[in-house]
N, C-alpha and C. Protein backbone atom coordinates (compact mmCIF):
# COMPACT_ATOMS: atom_id res chain seq x y z
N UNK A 1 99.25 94.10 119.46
CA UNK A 1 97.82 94.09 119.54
C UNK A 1 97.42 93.63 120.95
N UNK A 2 96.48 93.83 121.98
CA UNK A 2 96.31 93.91 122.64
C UNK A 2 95.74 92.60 122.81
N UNK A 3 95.53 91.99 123.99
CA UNK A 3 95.08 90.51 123.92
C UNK A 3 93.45 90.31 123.88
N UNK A 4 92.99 91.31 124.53
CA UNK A 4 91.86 91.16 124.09
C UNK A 4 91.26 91.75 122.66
N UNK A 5 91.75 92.19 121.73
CA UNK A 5 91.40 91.89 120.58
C UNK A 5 90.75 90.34 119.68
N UNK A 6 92.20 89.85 120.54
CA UNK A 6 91.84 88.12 119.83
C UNK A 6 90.48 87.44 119.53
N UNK A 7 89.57 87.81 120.56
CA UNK A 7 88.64 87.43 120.21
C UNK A 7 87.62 88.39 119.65
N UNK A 8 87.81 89.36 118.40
CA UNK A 8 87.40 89.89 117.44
C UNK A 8 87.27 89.36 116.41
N UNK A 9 85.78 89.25 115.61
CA UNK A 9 86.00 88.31 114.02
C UNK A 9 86.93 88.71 113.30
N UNK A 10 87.08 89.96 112.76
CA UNK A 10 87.88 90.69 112.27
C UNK A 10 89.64 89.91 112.04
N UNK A 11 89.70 89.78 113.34
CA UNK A 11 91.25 89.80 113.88
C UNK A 11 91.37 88.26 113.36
N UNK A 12 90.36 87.46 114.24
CA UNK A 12 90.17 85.78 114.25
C UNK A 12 90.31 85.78 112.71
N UNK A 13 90.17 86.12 111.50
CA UNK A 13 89.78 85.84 109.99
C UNK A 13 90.96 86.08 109.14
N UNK A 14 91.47 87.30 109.94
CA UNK A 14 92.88 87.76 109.35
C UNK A 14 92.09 89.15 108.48
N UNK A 15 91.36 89.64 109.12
CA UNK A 15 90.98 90.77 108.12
C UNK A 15 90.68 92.30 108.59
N UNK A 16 92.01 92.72 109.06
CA UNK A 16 92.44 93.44 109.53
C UNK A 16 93.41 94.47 108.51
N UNK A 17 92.92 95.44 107.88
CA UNK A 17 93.68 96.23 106.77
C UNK A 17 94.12 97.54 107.54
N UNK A 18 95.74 98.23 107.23
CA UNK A 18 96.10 99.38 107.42
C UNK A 18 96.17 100.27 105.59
N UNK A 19 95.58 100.90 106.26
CA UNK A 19 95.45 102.22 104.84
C UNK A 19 96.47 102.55 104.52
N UNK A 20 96.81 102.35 102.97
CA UNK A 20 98.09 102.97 102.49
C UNK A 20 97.88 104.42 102.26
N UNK A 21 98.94 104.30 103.25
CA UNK A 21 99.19 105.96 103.24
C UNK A 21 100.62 106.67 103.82
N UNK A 22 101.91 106.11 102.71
CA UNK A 22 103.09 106.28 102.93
C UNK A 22 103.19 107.78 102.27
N UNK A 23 102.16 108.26 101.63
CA UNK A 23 102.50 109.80 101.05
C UNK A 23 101.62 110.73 101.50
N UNK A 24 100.75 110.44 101.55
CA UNK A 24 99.03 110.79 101.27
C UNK A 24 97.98 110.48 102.20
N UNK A 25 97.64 110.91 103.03
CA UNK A 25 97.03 110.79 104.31
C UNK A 25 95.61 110.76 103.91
N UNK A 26 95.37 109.27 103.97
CA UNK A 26 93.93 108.88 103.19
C UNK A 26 92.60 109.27 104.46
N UNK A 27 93.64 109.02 105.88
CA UNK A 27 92.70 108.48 107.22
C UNK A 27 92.40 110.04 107.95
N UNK A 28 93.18 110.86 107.58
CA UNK A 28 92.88 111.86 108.33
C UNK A 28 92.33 113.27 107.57
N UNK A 29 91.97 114.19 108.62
CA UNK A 29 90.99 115.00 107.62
C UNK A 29 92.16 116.18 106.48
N UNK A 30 91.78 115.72 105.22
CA UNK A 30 92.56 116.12 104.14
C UNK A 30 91.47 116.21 103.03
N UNK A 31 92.33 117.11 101.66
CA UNK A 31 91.52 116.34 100.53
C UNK A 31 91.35 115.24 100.17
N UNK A 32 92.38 114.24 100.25
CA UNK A 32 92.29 113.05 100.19
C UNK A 32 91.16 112.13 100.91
N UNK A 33 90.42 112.53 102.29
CA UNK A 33 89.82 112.07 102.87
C UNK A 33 89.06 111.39 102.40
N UNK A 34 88.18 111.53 101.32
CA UNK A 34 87.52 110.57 100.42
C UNK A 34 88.09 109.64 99.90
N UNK A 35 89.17 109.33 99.82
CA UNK A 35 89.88 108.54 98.61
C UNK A 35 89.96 107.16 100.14
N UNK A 36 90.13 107.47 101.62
CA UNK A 36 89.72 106.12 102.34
C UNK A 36 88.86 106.20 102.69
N UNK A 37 87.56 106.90 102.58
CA UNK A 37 86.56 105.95 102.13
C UNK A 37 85.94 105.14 101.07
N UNK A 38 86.65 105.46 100.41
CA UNK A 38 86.29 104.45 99.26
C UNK A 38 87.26 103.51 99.47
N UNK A 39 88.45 103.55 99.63
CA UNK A 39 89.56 102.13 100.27
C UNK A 39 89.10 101.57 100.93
N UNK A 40 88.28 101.69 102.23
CA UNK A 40 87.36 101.14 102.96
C UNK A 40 86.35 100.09 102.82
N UNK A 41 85.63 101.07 101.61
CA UNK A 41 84.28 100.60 100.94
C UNK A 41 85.04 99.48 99.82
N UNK A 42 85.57 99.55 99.11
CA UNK A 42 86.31 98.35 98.67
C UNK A 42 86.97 97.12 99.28
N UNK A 43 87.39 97.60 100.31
CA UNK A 43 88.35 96.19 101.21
C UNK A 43 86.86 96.05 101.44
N UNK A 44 85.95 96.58 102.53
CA UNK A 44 84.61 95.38 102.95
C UNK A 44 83.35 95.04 101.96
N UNK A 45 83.77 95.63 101.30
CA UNK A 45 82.25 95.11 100.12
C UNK A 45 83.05 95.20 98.67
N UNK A 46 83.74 94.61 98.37
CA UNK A 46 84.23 94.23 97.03
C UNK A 46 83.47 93.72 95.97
N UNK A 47 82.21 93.12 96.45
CA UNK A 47 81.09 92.72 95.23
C UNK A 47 80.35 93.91 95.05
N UNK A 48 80.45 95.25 95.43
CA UNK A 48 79.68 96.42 95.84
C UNK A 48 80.10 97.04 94.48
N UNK A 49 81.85 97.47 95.35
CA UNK A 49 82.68 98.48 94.66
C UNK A 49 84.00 97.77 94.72
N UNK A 50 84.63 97.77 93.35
CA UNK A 50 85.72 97.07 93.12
C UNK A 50 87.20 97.63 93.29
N UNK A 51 88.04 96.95 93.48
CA UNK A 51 89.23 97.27 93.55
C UNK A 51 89.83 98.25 92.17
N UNK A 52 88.93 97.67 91.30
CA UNK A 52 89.60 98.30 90.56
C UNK A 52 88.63 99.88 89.84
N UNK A 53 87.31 99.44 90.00
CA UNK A 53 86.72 101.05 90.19
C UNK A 53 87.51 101.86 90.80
N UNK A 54 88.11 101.12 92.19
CA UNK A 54 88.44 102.16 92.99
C UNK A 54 89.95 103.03 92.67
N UNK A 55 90.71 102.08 91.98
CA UNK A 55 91.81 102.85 91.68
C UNK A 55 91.69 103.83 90.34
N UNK A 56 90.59 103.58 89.68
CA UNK A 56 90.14 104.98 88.31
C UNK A 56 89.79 105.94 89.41
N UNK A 57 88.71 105.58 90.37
CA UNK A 57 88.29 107.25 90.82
C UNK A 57 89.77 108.06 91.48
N UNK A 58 90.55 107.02 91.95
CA UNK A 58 91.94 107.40 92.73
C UNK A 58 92.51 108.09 91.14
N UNK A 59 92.70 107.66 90.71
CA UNK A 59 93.71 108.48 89.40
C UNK A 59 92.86 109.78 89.11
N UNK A 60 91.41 109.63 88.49
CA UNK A 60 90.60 110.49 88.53
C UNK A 60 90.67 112.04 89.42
N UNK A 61 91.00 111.15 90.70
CA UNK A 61 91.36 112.29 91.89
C UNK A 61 92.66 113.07 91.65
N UNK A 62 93.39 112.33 91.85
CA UNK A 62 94.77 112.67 91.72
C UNK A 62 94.88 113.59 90.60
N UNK A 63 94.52 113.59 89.68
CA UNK A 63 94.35 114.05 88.14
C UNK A 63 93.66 115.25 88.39
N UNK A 64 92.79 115.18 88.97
CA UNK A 64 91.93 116.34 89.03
C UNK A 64 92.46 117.51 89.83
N UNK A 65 92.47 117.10 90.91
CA UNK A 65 93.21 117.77 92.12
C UNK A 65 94.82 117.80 92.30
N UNK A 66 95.53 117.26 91.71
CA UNK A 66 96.73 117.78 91.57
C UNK A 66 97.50 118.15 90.31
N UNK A 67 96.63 117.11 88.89
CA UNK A 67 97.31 117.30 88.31
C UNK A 67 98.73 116.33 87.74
N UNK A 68 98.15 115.68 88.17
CA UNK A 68 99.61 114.19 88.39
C UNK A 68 99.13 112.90 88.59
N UNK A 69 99.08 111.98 87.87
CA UNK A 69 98.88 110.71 87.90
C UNK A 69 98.93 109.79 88.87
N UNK A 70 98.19 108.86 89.20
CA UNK A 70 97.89 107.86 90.65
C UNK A 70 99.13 106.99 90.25
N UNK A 71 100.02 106.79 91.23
CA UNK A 71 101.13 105.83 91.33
C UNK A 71 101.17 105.02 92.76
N UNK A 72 101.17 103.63 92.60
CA UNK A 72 100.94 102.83 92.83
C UNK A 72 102.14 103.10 94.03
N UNK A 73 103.02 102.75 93.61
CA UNK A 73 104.43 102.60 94.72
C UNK A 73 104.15 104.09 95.47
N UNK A 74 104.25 105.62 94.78
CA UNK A 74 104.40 106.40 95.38
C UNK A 74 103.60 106.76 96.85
N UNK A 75 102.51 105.94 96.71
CA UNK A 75 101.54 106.17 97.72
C UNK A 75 101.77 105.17 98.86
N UNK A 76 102.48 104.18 98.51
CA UNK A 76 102.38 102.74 99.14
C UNK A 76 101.07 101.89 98.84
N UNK A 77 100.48 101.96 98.08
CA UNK A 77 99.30 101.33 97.84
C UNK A 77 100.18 99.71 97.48
């Protein structure tokens, strides 16, 4: 990380998240593309939209669009 980061709240708080995305390319433009924004919208507003809303619409997705159930490990989530 670069040194001038350090003085970012973000960084200073420890709240700095990388998107799981060991299968499934949440960050870049895909179908999936929706599925980090809502990862997003959950890590910063969790009293909003919950962690765990967020993993039904993820199965929901997955289900819909592929056909195959949201797995936890498979994604790296």
């Amino acid at each position: 990380m670069p040194p001038t980061w350090q003085n970012v709240t973000a960084v200073k708080e420890k709240q700095i998240f990388l998107v799981p995305t060991d299968k499934d390319s949440w960050e870049y433009p895909s179908l999936s593309t929706c599925l980090g924004f809502l990862w997003m919208l959950c890590k910063m507003y969790p009293d909003y939209y919950s962690e765990e809303e967020f993993l039904q619409e993820v199965d929901l997705f997955y289900e819909t669009a592929y056909g195959m159930k949201f797995d936890l490990e498979f994604l790296g989530y």
